[in-house]
Protein backbone atom coordinates (compact mmCIF):
# COMPACT_ATOMS: atom_id res chain seq x y z
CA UNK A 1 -67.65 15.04 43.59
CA UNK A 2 -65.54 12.23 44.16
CA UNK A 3 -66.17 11.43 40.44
CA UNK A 4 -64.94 14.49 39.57
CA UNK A 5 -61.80 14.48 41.35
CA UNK A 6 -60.71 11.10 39.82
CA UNK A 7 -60.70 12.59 35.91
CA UNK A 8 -58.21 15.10 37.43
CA UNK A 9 -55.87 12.85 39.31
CA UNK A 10 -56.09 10.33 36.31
CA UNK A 11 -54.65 13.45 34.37
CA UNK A 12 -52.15 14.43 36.66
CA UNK A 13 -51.12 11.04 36.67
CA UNK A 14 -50.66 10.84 32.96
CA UNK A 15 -48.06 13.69 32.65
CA UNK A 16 -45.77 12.10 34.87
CA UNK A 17 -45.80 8.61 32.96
CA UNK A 18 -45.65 10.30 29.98
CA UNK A 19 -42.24 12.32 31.33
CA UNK A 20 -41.22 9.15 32.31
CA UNK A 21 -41.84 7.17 29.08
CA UNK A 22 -40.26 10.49 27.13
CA UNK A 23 -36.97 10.33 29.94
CA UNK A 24 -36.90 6.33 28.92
CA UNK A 25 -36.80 6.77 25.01
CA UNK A 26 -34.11 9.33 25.83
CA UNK A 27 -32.14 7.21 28.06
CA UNK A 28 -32.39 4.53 25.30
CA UNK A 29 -31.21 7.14 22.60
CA UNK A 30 -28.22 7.78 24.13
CA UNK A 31 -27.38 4.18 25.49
CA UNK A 32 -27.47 3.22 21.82
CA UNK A 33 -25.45 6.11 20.71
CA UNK A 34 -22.83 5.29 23.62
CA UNK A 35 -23.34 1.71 22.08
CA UNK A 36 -22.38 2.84 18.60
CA UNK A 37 -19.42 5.04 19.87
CA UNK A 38 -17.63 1.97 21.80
CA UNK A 39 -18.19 -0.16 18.80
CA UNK A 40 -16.78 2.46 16.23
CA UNK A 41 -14.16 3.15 18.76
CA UNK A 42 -13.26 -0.57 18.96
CA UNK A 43 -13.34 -0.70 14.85
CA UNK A 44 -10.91 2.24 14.75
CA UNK A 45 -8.70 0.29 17.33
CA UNK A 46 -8.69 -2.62 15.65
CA UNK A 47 -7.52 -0.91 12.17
CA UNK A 48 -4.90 0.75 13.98
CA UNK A 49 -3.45 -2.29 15.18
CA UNK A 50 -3.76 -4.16 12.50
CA UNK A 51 -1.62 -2.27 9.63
CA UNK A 52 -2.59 1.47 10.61
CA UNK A 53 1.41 2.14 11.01
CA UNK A 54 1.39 1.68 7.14
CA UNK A 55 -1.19 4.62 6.71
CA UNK A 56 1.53 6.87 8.46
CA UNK A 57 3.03 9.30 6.04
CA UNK A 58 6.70 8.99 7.14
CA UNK A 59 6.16 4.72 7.02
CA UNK A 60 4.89 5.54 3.43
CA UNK A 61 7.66 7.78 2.68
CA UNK A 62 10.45 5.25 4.03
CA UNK A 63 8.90 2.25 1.90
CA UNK A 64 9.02 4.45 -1.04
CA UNK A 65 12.44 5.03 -0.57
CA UNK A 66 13.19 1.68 0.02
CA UNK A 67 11.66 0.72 -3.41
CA UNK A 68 13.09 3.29 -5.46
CA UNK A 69 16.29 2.22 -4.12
CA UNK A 70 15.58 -1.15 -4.68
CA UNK A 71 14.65 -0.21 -8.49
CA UNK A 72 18.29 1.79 -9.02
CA UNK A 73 20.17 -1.13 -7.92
CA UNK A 74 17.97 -3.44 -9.88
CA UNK A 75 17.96 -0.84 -13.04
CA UNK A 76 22.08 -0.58 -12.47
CA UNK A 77 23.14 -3.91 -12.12
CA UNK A 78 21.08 -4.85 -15.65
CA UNK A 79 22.14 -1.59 -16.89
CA UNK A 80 26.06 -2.95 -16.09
CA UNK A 81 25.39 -6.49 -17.57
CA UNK A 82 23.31 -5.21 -20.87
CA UNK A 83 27.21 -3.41 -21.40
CA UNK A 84 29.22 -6.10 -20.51
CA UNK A 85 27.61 -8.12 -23.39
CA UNK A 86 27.44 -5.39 -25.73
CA UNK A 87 31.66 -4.90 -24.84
CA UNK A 88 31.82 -8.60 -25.31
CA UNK A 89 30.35 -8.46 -29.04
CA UNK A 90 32.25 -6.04 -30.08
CA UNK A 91 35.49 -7.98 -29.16
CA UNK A 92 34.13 -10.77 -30.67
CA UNK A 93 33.28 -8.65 -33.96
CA UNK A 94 36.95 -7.56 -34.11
CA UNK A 95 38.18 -10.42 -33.57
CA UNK A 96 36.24 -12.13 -36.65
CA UNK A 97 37.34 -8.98 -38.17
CA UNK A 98 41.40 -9.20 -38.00
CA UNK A 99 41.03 -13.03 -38.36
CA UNK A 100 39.73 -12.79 -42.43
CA UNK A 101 42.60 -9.48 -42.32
CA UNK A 102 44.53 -12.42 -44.07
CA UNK A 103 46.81 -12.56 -47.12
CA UNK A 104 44.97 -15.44 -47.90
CA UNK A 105 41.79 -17.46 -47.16
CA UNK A 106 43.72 -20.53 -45.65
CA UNK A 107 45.65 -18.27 -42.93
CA UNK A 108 42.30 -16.56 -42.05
CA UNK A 109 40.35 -20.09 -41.79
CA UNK A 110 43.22 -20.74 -39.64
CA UNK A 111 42.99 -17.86 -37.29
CA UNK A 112 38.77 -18.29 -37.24
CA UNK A 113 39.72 -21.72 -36.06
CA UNK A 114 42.41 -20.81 -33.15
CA UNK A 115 40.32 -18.34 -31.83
CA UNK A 116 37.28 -20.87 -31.40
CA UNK A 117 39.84 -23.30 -29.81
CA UNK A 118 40.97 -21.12 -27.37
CA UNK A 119 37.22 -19.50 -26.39
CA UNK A 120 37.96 -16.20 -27.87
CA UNK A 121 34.95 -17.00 -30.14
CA UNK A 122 31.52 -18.85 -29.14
CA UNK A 123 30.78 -21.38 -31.65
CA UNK A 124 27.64 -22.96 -30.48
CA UNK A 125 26.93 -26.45 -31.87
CA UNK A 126 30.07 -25.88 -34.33
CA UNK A 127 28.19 -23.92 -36.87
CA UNK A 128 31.51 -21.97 -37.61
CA UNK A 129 33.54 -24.86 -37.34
CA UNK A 130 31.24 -27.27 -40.15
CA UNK A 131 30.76 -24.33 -42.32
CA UNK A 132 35.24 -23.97 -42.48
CA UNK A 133 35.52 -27.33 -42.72
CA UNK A 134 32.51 -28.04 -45.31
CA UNK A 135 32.33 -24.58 -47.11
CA UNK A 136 35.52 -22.73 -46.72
CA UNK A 137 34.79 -20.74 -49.64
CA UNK A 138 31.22 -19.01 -48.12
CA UNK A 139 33.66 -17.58 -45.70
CA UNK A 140 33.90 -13.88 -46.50
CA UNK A 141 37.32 -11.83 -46.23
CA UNK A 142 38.44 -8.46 -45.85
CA UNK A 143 41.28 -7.01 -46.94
CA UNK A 144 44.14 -7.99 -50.08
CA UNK A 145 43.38 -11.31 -50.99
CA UNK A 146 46.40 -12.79 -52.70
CA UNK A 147 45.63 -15.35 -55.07
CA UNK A 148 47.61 -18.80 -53.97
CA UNK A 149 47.36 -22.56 -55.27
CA UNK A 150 45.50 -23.35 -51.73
CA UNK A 151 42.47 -21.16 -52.60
């Protein structure tokens, strides 16, 4: 009978190491899942310290600002010197304009020259300066051209 008895006590022996094997796994399964937690935890720290203050809506809304401001002044101040040249042509053109306004072509040569000399008129590399001096003729004028012995 002892025989007997053993089969039994070897069975109610394996129920409690199999608990014990099943409470094991468990405890595994939820050390890893604590394990997985800190570590995403620590990820999500790590972000946030890093540059997670630029993920913040009112940090995004401020730098926006800043660079659409930014842009204006940018836009503005080109805006401002794009007209200031354009002004500057159009003195320029009226200049050359009242300049060849002359009686005849030797006064308005004349007054295309004073005005380079005195910076009125940009003559880079002399261009407007040879072609008076070596073509005076090619010079167009506007206005009543009177006919004199100088022309």
């Amino acid at each position: 009978m002892e025989n007997d008895l053993e089969p039994a006590k070897a069975a109610d022996n394996a129920v409690p190491v199999e608990q014990q094997l099943a409470q094991a796994e468990l405890e595994l399964k939820r050390a890893e899942l604590d394990l997985k937690f800190q570590q995403h935890a620590l990820e999500r720290e790590k972000v946030n310290q890093a540059g997670g203050w630029l993920a913040q809506p009112l940090t995004v809304a401020i730098l926006g600002g800043v660079l659409a401001s930014l842009a204006h002044v940018v836009n503005t101040a080109w805006s401002s010197h794009e007209s200031a040249q354009l002004e500057a042509r159009k003195v320029r053109t009226s200049l050359v304009l009242e300049a060849v306004k002359a009686p005849n072509r030797q006064v308005a040569l004349s007054n295309l020259l004073f005005y380079i000399d005195m910076g009125l008129l940009e003559d880079p590399g002399d261009k407007l300066r040879d072609q008076i001096r070596l073509k005076p003729e090619t010079i167009p004028l506007h206005g009543t051209v009177t006919p004199t012995a100088g022309d």
